[in-house]
C-alpha atoms as a PDB file:
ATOM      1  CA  UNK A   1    -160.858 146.081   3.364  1.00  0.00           C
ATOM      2  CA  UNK A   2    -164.331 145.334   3.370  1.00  0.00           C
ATOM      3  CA  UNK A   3    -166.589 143.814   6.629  1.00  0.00           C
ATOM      4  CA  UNK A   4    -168.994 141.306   5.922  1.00  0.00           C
ATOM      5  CA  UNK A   5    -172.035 139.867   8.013  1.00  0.00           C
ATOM      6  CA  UNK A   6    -171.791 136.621   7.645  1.00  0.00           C
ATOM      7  CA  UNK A   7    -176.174 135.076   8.144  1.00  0.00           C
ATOM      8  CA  UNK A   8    -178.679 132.741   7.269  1.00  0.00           C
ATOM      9  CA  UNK A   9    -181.552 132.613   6.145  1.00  0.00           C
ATOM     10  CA  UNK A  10    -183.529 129.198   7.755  1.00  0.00           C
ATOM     11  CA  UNK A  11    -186.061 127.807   5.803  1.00  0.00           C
ATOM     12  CA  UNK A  12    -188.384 125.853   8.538  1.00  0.00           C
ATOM     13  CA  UNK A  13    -190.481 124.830   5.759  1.00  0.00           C
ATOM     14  CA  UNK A  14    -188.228 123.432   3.771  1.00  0.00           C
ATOM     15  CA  UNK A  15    -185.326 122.357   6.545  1.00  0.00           C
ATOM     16  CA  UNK A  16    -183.024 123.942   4.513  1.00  0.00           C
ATOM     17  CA  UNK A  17    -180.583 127.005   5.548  1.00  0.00           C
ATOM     18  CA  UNK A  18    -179.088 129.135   3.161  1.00  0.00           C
ATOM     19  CA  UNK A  19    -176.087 130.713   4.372  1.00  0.00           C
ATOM     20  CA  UNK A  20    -174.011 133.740   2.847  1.00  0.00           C
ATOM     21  CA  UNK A  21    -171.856 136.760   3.067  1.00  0.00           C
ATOM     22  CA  UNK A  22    -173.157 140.549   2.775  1.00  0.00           C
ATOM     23  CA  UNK A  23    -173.021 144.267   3.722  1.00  0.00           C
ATOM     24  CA  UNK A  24    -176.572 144.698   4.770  1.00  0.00           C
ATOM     25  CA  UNK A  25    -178.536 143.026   7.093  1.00  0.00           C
ATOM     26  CA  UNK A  26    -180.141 139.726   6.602  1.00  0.00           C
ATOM     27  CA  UNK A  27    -183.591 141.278   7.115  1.00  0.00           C
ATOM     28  CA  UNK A  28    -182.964 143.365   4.096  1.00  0.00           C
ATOM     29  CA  UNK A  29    -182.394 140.603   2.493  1.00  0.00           C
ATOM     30  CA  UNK A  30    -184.788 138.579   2.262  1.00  0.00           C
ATOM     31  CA  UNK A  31    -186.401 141.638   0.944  1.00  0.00           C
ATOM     32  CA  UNK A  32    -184.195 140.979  -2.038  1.00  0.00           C
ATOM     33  CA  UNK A  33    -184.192 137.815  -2.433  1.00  0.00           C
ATOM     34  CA  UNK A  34    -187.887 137.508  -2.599  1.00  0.00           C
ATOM     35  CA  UNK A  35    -187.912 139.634  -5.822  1.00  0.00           C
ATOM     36  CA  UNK A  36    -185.085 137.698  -7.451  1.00  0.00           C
ATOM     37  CA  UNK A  37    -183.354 134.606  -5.413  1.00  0.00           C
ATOM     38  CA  UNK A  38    -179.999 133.439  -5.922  1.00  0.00           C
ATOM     39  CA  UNK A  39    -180.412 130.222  -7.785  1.00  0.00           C
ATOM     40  CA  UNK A  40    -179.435 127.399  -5.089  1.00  0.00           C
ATOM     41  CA  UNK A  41    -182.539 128.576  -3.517  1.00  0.00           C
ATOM     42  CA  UNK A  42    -184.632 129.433  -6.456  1.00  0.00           C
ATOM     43  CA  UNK A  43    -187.201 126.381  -5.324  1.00  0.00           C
ATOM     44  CA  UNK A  44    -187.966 128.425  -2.093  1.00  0.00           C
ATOM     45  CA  UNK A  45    -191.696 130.068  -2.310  1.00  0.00           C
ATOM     46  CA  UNK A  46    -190.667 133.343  -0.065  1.00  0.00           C
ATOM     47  CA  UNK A  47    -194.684 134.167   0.106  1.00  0.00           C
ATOM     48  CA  UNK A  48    -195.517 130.817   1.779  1.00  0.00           C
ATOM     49  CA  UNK A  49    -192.799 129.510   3.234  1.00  0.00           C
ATOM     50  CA  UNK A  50    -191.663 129.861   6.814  1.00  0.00           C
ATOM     51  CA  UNK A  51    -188.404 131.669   6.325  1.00  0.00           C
ATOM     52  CA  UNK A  52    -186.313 133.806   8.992  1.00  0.00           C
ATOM     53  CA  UNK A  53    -182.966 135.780   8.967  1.00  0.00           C
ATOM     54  CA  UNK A  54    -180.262 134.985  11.474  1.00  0.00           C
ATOM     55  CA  UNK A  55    -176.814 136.838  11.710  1.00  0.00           C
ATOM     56  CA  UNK A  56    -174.205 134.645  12.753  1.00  0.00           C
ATOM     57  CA  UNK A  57    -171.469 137.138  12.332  1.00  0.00           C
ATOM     58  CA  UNK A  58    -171.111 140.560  12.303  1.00  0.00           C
ATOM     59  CA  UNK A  59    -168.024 142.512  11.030  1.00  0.00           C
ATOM     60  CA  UNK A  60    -166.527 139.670   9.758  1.00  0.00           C
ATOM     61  CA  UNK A  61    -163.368 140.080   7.577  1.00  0.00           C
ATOM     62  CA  UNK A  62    -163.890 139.607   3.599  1.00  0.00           C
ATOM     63  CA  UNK A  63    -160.297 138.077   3.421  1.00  0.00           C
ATOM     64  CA  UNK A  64    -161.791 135.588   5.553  1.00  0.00           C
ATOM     65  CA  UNK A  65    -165.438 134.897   5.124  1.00  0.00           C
ATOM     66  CA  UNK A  66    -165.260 131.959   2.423  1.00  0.00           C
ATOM     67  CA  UNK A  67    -163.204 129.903   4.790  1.00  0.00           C
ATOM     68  CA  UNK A  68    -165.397 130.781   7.656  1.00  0.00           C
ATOM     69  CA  UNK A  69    -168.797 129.403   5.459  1.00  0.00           C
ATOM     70  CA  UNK A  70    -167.092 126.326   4.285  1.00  0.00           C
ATOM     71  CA  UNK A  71    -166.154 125.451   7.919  1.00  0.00           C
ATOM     72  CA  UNK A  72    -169.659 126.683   9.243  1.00  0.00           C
ATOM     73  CA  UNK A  73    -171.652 124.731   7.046  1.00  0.00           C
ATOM     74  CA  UNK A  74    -169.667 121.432   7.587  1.00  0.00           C
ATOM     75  CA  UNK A  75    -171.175 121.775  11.326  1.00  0.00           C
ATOM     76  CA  UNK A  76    -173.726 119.514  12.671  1.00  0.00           C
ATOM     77  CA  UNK A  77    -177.258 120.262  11.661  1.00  0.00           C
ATOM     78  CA  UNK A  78    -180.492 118.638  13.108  1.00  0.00           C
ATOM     79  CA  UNK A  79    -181.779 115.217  11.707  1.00  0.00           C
ATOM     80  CA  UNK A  80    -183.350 115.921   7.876  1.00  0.00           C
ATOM     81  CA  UNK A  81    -182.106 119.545   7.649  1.00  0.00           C
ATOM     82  CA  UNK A  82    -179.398 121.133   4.810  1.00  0.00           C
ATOM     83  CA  UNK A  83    -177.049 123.774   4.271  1.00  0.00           C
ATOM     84  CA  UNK A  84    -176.690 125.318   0.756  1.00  0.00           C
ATOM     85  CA  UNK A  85    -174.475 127.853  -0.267  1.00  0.00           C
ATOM     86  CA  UNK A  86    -173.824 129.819  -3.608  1.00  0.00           C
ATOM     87  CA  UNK A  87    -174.747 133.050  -5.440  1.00  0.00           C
END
């Protein structure tokens, strides 16, 4: 069975915070992502944008890790920010 980190990636720019499932750490990436980003955050300008990994879990189940991101991102978020999810 696979062990996922579960992170985000928090667009201060933007207010937005992407937040997804992975092997690697979340520095690596945004390494990725800013060569070719997943399409819900397509819109985000990786060069110019202020834009920094977080972990929130590490060694998380992959049985699990769906339901934990649809319960994390229902959680309260500052005034004017957004979660967004998806590949």
């Amino acid at each position: 069975m696979s062990r996922l980190r579960v992170y985000e990636l928090i667009n201060d720019s933007l207010r937005e915070i992407y937040v997804g499932a992975t092997l690697f750490p979340a520095e690596q990436i945004i390494l990725k992502f800013t060569e070719i980003p997943p399409a819900a955050i397509s819109h985000w300008d990786f060069m110019t944008h202020k834009i920094s990994p977080n972990e929130v879990e590490n060694d998380f189940p992959d049985s699990t890790t769906e339901s934990f991101i649809a319960r994390y991102i229902n959680s309260s978020l500052p005034k004017g920010w957004k979660f967004i999810t998806g590949a």
